[in-house]
Protein backbone atom coordinates (compact mmCIF):
# COMPACT_ATOMS: atom_id res chain seq x y z
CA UNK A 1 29.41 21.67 7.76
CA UNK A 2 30.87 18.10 8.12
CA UNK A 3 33.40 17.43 5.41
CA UNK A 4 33.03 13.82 3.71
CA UNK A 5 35.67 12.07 1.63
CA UNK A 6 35.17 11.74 -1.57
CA UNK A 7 34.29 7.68 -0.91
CA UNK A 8 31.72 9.27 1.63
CA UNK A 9 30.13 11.86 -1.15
CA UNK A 10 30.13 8.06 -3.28
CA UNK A 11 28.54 6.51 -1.01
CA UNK A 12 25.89 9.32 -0.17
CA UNK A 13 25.03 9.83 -3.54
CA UNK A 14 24.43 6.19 -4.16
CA UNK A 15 22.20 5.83 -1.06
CA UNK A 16 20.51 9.09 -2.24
CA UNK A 17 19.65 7.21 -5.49
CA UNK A 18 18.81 4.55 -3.82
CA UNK A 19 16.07 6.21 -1.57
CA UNK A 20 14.20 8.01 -4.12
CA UNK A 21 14.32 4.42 -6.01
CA UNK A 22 12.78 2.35 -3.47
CA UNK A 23 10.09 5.18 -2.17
CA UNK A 24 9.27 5.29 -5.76
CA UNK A 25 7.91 1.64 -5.53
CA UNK A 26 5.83 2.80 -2.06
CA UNK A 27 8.42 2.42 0.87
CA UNK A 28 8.99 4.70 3.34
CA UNK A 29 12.02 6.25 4.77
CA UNK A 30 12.37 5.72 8.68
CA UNK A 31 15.69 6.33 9.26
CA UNK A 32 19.18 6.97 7.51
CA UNK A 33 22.83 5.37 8.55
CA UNK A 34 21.72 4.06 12.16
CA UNK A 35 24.95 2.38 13.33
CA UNK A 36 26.55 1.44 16.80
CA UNK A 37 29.68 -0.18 17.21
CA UNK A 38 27.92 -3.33 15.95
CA UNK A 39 27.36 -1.98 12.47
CA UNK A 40 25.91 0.58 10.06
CA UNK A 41 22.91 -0.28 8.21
CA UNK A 42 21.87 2.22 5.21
CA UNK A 43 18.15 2.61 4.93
CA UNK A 44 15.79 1.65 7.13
CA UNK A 45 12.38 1.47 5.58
CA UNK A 46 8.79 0.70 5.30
CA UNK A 47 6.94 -1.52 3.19
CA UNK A 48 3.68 -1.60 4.76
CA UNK A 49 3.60 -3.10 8.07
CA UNK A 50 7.30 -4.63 7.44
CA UNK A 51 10.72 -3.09 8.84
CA UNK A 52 12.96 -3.27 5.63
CA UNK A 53 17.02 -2.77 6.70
CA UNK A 54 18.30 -1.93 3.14
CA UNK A 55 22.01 -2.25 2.39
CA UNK A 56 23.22 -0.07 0.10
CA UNK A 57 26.00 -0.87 -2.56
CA UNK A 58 27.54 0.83 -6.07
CA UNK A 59 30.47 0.00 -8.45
CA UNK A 60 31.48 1.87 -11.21
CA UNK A 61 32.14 -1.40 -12.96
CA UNK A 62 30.50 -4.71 -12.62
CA UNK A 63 34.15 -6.44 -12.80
CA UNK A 64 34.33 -8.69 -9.43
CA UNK A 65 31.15 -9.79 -9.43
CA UNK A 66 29.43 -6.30 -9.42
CA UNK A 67 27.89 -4.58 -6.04
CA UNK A 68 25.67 -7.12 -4.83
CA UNK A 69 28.63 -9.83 -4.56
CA UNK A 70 30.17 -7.65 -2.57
CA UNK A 71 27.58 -7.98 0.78
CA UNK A 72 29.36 -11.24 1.56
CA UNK A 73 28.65 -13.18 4.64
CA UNK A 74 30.43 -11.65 7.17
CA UNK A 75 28.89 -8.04 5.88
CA UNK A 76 25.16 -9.98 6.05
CA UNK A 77 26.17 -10.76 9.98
CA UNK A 78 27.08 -7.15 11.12
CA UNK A 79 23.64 -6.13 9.59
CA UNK A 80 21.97 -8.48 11.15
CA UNK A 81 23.09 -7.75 14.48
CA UNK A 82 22.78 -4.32 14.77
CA UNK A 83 19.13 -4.89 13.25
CA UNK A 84 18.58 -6.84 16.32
CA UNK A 85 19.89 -4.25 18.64
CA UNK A 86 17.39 -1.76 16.56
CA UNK A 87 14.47 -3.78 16.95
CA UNK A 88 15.35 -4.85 20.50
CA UNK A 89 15.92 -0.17 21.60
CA UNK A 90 12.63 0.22 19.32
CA UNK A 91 10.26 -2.63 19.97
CA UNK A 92 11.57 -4.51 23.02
CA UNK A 93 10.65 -8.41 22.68
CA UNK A 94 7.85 -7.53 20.12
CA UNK A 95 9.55 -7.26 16.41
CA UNK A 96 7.45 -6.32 13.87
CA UNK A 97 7.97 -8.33 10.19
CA UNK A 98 11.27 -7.63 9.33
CA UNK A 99 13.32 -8.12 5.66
CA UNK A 100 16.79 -7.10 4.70
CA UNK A 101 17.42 -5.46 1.18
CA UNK A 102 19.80 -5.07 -1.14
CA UNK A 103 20.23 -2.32 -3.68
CA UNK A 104 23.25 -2.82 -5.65
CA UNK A 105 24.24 0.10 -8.00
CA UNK A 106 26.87 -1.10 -11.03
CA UNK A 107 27.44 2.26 -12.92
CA UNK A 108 23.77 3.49 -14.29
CA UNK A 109 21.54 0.89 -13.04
CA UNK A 110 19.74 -0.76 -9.72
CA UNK A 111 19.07 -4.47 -9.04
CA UNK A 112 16.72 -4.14 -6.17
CA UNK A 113 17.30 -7.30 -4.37
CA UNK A 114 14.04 -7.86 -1.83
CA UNK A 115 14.76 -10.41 0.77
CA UNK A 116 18.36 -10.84 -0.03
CA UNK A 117 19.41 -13.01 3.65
């Protein structure tokens, strides 16, 4: 078994939440934590036809502008290039309809932010 720290259990929990959230509303799971040495991305999903990249965020508190505030820009530019190196090792030069989504967790709830950048 592969010990996580407890920021890692956090974080796992909060994506966990997060899945059963959005494939409550009808996406589907394709893959979890794909990363390189470009970035991590979260979730990736399906919402019909479209490839959804879904970033994951949770605060206890909503002090500092709460968890969505907190996927700034240079966070927005890792995702987006390792999306492109997932699309580009999955699909070649033909990308499906793509989207990049936010769920931001501040204590009990989620803002489900479709189409966040």
């Amino acid at each position: 078994m592969i010990r996580r720290s407890p920021t890692q259990a956090t974080g796992d929990a909060a994506e966990d939440r997060a899945l059963a959230f959005l494939a409550g509303r009808g996406l589907r799971l394709v893959e979890r934590n794909v990363s390189s040495r470009l970035g991590e991305i979260d979730l990736v999903m399906r919402d019909g036809d479209t490839v959804v990249f879904v970033e994951v965020r949770s605060r206890a508190h909503s002090g500092y502008g709460g968890a969505a505030a907190s996927v700034g820009p240079a966070k927005q530019r890792r995702l987006r290039r390792e999306a492109q190196r997932y699309l580009n090792a999955r699909f070649g030069d033909r990308w499906p309809a793509c989207r990049f989504d936010v769920c931001a967790i501040d204590g009990a709830g989620i803002d489900w932010i479709r189409d966040a950048f």
